[in-house]
PDB file of N, CA and C in Angstrom:
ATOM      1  N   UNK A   1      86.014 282.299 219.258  1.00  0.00           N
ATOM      2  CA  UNK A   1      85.839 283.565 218.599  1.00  0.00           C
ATOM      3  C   UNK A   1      87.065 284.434 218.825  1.00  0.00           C
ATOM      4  N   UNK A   2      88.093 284.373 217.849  1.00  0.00           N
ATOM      5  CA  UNK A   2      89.177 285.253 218.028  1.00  0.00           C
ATOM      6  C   UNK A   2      88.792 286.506 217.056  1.00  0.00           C
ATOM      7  N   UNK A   3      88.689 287.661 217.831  1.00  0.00           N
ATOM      8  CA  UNK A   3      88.525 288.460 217.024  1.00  0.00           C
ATOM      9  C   UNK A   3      89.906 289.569 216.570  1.00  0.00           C
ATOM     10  N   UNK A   4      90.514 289.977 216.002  1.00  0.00           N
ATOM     11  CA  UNK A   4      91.363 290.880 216.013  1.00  0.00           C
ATOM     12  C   UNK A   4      91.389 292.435 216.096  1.00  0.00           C
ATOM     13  N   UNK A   5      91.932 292.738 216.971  1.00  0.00           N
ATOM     14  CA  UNK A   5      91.675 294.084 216.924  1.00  0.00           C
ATOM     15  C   UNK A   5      92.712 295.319 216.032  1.00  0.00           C
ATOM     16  N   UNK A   6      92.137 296.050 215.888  1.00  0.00           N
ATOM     17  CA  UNK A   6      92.957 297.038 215.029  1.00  0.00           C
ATOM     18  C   UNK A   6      94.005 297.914 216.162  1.00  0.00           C
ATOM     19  N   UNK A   7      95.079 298.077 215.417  1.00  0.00           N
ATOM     20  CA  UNK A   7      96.015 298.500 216.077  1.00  0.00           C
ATOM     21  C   UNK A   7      95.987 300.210 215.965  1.00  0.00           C
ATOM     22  N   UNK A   8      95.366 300.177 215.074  1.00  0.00           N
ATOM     23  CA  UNK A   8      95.266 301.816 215.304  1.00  0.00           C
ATOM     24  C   UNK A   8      94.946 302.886 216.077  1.00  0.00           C
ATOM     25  N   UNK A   9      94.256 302.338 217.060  1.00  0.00           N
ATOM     26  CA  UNK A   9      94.091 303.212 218.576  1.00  0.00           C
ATOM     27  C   UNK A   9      94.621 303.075 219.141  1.00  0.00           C
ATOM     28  N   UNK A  10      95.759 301.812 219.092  1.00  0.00           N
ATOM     29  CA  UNK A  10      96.569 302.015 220.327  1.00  0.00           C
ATOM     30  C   UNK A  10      97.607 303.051 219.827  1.00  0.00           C
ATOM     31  N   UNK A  11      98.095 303.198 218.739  1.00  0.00           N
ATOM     32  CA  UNK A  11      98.953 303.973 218.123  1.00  0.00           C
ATOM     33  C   UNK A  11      98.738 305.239 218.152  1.00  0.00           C
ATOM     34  N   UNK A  12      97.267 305.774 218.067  1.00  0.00           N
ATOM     35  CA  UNK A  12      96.949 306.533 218.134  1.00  0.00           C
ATOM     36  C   UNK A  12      96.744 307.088 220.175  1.00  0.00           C
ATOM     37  N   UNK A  13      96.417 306.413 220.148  1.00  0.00           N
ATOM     38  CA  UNK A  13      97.068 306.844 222.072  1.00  0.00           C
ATOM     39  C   UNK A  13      98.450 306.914 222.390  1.00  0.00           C
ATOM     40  N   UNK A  14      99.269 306.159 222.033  1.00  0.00           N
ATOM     41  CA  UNK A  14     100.763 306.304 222.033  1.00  0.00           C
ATOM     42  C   UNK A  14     101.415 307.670 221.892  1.00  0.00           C
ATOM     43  N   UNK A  15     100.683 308.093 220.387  1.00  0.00           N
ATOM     44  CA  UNK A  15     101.209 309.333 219.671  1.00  0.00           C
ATOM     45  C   UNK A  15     101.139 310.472 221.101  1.00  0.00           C
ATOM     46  N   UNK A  16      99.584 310.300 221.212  1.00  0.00           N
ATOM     47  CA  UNK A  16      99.013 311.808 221.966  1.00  0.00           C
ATOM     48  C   UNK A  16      98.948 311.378 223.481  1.00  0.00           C
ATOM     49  N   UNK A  17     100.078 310.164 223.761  1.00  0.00           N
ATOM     50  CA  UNK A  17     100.290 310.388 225.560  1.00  0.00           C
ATOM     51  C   UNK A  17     102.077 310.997 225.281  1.00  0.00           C
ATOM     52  N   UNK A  18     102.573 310.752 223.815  1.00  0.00           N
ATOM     53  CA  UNK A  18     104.021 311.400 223.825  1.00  0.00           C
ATOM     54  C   UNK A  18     104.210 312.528 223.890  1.00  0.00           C
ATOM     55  N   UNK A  19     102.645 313.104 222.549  1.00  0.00           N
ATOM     56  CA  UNK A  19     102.250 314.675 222.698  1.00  0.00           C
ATOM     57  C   UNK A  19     101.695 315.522 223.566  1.00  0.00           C
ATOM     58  N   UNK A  20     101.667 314.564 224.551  1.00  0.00           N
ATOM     59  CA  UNK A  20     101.063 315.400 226.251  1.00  0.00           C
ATOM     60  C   UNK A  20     102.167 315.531 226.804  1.00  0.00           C
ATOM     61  N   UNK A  21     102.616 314.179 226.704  1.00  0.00           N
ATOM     62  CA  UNK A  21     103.850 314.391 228.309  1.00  0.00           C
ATOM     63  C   UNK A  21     104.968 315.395 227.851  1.00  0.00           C
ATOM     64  N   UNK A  22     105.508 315.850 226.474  1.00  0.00           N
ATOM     65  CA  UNK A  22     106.182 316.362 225.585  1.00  0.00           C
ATOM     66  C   UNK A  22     105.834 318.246 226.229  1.00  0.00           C
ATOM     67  N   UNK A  23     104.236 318.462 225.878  1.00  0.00           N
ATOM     68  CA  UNK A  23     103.555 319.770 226.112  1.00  0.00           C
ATOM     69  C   UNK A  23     103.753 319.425 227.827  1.00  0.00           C
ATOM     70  N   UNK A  24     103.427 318.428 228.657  1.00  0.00           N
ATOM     71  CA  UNK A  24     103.356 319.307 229.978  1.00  0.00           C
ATOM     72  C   UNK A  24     104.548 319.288 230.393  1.00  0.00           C
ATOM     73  N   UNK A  25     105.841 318.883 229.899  1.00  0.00           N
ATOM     74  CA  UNK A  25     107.037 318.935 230.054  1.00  0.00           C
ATOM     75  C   UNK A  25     107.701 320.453 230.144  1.00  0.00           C
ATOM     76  N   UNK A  26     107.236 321.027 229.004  1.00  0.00           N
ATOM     77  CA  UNK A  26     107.388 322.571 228.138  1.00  0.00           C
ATOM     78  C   UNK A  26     106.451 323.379 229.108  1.00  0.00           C
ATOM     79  N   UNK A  27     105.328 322.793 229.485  1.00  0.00           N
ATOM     80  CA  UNK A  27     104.903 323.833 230.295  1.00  0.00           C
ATOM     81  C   UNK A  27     105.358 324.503 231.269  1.00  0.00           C
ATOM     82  N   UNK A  28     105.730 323.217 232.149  1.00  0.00           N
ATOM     83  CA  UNK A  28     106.376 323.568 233.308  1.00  0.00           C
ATOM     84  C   UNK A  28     107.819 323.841 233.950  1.00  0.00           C
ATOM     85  N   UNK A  29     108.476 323.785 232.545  1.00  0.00           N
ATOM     86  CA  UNK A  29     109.839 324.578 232.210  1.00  0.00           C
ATOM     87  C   UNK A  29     110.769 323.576 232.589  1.00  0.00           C
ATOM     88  N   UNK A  30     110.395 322.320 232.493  1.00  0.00           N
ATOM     89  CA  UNK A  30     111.499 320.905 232.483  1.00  0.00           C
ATOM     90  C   UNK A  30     112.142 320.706 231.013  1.00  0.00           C
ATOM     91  N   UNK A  31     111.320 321.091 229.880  1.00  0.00           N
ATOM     92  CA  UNK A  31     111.893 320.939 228.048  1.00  0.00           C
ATOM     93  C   UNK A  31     112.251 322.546 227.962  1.00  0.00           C
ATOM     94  N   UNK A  32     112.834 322.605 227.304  1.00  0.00           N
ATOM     95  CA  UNK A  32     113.606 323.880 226.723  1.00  0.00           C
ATOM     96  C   UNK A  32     113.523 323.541 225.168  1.00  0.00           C
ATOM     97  N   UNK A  33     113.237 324.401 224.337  1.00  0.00           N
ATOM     98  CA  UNK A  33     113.265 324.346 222.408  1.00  0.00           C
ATOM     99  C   UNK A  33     113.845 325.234 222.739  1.00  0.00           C
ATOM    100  N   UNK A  34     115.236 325.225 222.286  1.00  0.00           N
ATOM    101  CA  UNK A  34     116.894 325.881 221.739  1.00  0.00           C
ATOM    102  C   UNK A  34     116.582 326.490 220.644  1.00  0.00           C
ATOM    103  N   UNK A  35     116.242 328.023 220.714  1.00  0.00           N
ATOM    104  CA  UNK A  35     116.139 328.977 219.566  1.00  0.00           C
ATOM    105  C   UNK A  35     117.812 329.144 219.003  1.00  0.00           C
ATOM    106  N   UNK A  36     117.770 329.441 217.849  1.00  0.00           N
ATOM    107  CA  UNK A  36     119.158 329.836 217.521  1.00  0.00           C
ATOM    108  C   UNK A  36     119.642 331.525 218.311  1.00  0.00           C
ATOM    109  N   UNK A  37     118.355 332.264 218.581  1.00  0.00           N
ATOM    110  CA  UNK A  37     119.061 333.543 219.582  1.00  0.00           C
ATOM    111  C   UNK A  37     119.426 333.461 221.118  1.00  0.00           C
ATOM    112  N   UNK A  38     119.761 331.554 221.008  1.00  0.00           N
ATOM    113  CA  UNK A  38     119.775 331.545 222.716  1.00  0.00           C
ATOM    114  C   UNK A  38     121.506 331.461 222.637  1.00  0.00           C
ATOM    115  N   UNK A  39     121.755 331.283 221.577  1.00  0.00           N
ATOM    116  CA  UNK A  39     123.375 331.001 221.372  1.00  0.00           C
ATOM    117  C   UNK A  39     123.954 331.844 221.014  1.00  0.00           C
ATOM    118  N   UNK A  40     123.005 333.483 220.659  1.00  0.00           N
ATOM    119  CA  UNK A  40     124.025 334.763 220.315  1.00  0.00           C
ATOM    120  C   UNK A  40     125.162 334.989 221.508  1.00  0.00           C
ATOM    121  N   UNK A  41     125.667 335.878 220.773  1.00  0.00           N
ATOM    122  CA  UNK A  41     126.853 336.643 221.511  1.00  0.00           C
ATOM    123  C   UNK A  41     126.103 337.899 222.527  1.00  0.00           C
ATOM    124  N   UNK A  42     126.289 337.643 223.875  1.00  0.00           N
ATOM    125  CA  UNK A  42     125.846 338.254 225.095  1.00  0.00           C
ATOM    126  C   UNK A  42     126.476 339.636 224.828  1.00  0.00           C
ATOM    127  N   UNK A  43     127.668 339.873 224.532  1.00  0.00           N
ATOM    128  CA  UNK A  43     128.604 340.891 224.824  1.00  0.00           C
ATOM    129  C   UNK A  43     129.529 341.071 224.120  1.00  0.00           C
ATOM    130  N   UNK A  44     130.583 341.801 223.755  1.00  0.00           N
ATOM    131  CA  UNK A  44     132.063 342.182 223.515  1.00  0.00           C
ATOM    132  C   UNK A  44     132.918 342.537 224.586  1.00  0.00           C
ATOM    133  N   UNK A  45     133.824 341.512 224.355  1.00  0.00           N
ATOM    134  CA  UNK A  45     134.529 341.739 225.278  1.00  0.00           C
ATOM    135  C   UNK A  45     136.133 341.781 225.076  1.00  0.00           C
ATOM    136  N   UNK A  46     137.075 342.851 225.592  1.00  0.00           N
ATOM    137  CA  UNK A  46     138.383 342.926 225.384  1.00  0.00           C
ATOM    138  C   UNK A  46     139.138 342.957 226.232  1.00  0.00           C
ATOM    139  N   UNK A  47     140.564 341.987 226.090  1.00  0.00           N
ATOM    140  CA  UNK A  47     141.171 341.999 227.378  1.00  0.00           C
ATOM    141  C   UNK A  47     142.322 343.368 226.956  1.00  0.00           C
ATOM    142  N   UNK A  48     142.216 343.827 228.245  1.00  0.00           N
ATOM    143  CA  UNK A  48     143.249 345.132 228.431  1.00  0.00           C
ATOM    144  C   UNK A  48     144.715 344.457 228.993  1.00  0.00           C
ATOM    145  N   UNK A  49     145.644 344.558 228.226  1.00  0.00           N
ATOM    146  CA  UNK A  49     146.841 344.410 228.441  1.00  0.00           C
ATOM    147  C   UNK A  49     147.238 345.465 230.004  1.00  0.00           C
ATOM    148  N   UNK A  50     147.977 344.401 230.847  1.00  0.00           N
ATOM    149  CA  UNK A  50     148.298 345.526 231.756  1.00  0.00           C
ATOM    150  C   UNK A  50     150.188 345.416 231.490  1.00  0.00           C
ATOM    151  N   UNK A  51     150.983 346.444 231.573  1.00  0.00           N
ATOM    152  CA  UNK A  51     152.128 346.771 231.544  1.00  0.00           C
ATOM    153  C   UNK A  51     152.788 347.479 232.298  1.00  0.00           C
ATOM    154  N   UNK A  52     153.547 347.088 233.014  1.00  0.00           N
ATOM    155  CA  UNK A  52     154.077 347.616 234.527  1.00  0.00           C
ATOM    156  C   UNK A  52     154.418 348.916 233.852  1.00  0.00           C
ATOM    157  N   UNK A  53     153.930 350.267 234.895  1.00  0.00           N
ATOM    158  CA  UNK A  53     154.757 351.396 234.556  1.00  0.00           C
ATOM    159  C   UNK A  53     154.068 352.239 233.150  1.00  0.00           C
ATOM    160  N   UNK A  54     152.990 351.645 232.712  1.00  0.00           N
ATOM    161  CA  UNK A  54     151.960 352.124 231.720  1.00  0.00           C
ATOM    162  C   UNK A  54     150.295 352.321 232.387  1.00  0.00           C
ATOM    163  N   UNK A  55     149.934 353.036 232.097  1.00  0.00           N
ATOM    164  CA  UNK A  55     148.264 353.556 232.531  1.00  0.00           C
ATOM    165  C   UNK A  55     147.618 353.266 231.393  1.00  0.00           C
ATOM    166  N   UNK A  56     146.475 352.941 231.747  1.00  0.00           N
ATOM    167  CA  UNK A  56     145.330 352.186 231.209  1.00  0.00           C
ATOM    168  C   UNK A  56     144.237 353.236 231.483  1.00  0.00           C
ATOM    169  N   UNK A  57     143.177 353.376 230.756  1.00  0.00           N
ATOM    170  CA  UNK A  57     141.797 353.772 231.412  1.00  0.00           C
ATOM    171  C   UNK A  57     140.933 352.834 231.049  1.00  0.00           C
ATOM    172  N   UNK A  58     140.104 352.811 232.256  1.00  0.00           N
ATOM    173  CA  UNK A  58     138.681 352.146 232.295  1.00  0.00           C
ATOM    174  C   UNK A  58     137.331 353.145 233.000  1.00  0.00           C
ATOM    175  N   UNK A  59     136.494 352.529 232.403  1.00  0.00           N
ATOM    176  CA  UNK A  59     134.982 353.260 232.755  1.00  0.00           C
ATOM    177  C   UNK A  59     135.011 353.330 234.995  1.00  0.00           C
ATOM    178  N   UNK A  60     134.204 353.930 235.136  1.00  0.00           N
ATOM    179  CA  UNK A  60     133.913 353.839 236.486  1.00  0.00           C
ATOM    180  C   UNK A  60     132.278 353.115 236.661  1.00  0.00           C
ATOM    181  N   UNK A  61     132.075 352.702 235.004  1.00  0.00           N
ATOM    182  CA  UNK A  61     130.712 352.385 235.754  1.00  0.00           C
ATOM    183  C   UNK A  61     130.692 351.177 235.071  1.00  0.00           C
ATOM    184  N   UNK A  62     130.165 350.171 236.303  1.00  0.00           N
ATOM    185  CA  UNK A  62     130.611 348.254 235.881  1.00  0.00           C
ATOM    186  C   UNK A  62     129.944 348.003 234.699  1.00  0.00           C
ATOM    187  N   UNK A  63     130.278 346.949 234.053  1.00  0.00           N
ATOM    188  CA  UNK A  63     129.366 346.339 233.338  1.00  0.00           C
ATOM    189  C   UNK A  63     128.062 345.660 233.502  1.00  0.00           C
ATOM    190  N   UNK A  64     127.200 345.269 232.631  1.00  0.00           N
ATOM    191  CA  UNK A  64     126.311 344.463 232.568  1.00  0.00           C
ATOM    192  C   UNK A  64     126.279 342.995 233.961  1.00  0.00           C
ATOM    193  N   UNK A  65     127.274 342.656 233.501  1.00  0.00           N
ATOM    194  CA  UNK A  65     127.708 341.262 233.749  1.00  0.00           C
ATOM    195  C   UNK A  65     128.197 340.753 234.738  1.00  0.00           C
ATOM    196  N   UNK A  66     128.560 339.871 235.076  1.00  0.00           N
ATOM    197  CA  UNK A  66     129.125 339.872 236.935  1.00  0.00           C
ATOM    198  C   UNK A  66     129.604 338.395 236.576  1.00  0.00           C
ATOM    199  N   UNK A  67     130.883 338.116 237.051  1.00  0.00           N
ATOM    200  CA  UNK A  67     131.504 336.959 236.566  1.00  0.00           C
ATOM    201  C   UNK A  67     131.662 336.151 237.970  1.00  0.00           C
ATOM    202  N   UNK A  68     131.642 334.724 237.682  1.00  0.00           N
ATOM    203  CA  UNK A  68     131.585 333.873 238.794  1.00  0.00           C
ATOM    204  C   UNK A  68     132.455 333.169 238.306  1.00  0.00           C
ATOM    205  N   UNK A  69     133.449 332.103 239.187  1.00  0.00           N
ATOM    206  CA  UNK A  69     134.158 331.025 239.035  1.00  0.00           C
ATOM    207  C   UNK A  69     133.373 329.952 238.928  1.00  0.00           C
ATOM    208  N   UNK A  70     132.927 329.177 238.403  1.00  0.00           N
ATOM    209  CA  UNK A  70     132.011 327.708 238.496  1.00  0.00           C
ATOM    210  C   UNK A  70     132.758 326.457 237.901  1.00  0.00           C
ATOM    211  N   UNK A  71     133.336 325.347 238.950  1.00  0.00           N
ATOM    212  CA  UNK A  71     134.143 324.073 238.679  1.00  0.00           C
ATOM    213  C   UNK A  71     135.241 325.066 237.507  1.00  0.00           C
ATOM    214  N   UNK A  72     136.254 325.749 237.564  1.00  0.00           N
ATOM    215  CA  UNK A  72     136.873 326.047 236.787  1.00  0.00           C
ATOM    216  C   UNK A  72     136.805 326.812 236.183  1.00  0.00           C
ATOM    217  N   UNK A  73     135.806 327.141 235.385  1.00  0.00           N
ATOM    218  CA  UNK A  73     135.503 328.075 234.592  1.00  0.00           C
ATOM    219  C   UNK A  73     134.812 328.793 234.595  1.00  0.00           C
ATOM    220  N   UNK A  74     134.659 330.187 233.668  1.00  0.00           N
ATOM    221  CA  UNK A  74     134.589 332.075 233.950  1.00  0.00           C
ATOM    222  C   UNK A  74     133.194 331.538 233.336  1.00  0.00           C
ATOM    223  N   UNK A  75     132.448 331.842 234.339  1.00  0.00           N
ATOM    224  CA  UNK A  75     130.369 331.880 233.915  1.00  0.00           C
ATOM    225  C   UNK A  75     130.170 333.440 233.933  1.00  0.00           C
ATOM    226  N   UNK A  76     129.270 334.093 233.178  1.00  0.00           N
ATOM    227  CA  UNK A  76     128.757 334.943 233.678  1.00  0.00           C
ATOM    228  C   UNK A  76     127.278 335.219 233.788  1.00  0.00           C
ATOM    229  N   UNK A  77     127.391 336.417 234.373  1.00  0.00           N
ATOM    230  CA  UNK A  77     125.958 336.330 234.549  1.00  0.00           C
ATOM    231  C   UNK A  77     125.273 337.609 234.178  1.00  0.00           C
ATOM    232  N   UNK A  78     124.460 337.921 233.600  1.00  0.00           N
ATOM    233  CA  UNK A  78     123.487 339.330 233.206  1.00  0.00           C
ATOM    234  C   UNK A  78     122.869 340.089 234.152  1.00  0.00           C
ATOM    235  N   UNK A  79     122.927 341.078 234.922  1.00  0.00           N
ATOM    236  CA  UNK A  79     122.498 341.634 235.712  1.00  0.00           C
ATOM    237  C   UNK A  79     120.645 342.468 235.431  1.00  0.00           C
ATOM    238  N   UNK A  80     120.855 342.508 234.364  1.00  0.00           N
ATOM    239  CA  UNK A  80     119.472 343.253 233.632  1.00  0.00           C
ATOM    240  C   UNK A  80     118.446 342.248 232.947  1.00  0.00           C
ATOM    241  N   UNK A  81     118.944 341.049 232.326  1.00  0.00           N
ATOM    242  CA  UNK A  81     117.913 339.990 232.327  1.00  0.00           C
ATOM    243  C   UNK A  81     117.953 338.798 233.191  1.00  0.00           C
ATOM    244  N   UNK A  82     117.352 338.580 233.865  1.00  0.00           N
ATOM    245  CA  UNK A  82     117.662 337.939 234.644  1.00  0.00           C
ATOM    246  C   UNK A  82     117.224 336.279 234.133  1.00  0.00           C
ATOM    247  N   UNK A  83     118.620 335.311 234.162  1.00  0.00           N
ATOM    248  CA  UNK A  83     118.061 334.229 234.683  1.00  0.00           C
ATOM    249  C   UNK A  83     119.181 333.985 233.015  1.00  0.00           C
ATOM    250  N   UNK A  84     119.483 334.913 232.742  1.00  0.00           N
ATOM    251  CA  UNK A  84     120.807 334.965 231.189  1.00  0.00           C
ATOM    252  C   UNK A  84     122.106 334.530 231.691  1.00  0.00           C
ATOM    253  N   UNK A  85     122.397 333.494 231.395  1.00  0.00           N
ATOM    254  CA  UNK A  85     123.954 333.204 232.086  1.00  0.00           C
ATOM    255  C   UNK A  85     124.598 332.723 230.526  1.00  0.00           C
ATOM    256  N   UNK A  86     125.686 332.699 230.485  1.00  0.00           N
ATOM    257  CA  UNK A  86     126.603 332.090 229.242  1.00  0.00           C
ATOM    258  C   UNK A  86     128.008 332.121 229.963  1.00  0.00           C
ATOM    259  N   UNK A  87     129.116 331.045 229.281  1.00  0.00           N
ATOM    260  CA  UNK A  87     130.519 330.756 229.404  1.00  0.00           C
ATOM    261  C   UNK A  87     131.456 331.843 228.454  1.00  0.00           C
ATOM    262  N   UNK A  88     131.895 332.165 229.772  1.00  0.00           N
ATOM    263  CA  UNK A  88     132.865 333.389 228.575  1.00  0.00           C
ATOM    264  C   UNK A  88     134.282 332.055 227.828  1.00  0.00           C
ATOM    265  N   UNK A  89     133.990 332.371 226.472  1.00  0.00           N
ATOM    266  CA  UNK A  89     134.724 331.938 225.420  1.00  0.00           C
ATOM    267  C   UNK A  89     135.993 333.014 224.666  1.00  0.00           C
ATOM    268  N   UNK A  90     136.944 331.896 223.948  1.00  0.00           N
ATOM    269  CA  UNK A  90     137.849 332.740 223.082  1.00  0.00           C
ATOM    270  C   UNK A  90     136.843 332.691 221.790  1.00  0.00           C
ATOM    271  N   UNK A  91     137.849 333.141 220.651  1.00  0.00           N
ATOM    272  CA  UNK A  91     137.337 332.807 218.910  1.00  0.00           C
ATOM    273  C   UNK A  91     137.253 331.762 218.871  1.00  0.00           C
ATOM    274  N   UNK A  92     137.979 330.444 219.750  1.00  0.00           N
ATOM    275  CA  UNK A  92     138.079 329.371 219.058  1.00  0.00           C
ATOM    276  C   UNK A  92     136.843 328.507 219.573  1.00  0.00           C
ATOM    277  N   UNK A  93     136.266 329.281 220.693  1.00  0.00           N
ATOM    278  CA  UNK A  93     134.859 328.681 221.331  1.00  0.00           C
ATOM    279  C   UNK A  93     135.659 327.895 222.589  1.00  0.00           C
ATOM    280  N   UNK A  94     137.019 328.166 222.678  1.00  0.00           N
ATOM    281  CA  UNK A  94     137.511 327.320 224.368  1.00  0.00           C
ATOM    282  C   UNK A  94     137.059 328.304 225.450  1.00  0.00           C
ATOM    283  N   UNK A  95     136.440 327.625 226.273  1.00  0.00           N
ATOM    284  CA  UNK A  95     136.004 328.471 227.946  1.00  0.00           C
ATOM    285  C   UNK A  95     137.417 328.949 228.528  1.00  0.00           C
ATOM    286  N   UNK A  96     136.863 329.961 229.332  1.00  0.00           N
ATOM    287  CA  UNK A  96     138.474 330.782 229.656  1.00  0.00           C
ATOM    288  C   UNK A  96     138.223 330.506 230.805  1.00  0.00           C
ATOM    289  N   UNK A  97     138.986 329.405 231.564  1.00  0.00           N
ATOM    290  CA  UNK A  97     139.471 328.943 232.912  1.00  0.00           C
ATOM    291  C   UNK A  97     139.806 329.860 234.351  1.00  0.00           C
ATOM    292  N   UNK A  98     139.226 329.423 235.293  1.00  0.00           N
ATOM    293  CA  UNK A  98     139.518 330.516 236.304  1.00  0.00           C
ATOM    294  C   UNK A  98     140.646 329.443 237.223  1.00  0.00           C
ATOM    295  N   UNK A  99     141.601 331.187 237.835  1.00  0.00           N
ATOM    296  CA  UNK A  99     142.574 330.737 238.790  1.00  0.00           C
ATOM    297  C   UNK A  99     142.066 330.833 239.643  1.00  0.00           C
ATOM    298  N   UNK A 100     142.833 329.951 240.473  1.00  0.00           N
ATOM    299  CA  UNK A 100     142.212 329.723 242.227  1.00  0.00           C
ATOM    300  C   UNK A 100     141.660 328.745 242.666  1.00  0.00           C
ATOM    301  N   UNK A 101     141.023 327.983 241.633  1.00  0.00           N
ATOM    302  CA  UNK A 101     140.491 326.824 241.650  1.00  0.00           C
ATOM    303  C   UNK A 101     140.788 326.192 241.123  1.00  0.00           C
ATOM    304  N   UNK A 102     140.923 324.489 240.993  1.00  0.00           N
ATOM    305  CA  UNK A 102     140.747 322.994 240.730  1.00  0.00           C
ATOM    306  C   UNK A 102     140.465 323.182 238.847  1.00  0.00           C
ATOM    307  N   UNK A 103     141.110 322.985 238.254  1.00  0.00           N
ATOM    308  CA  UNK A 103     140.537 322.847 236.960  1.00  0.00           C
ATOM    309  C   UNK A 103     140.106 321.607 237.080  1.00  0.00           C
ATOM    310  N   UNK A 104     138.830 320.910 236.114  1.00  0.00           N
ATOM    311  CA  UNK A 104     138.462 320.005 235.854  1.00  0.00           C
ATOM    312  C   UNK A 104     139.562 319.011 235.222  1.00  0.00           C
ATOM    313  N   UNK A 105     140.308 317.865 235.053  1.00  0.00           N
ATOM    314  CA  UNK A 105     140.981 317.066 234.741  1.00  0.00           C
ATOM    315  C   UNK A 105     139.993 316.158 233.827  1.00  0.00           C
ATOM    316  N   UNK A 106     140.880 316.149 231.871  1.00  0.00           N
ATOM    317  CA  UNK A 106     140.117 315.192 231.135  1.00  0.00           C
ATOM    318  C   UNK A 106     140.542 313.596 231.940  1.00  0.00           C
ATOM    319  N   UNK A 107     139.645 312.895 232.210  1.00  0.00           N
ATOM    320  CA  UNK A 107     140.163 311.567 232.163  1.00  0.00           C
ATOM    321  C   UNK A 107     139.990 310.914 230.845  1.00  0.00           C
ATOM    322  N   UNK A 108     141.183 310.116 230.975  1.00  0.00           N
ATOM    323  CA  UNK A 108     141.782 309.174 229.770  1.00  0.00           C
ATOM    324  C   UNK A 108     140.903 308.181 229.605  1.00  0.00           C
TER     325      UNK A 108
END
């Protein structure tokens, strides 16, 4: 007596152990869904030319933001939302490299 069984429950368990592990993934803040407002622009930002023997003004009161060196490059960080970090970039979208430290080296 060979009987055959239908494949459709197993498929159907397949689906909804992908659609669990998927949801308790998201629950517990291991999946991230990438809104397009996670990639806005944090800030404006301008570099002030300094010129020996010329004065500049700046605010006395800091910014938002608080910049860290990380493997090379300028991270920052949001002081008012917390847990908001982004790579400070040019126009062309290249990360702006910090001195003092080791730049990362492309290997060939």
């Amino acid at each position: 007596m060979t009987e055959e069984r239908s494949p459709i429950p197993l498929i159907l368990t397949a689906v909804a152990s992908v659609i669990g592990t998927v949801l308790a993934l998201w629950y517990y803040g291991y999946l991230h869904f990438a809104k397009e407002e996670d990639a806005l622009l944090l800030a404006d930002f301008t570099m002030l030319k300094t010129v020996p023997g010329e004065d500049y003004k700046v605010s006395l009161k800091p910014a938002r933001q608080v910049a860290q060196c990380i493997d090379g490059v300028l991270v920052l960080f949001d002081t008012e939302q917390k847990g908001l970090t982004g790579v400070l970039v040019d126009d062309r979208k290249q990360a702006v490299r910090c001195m003092g430290q080791e730049t990362p080296q492309e290997t060939p």
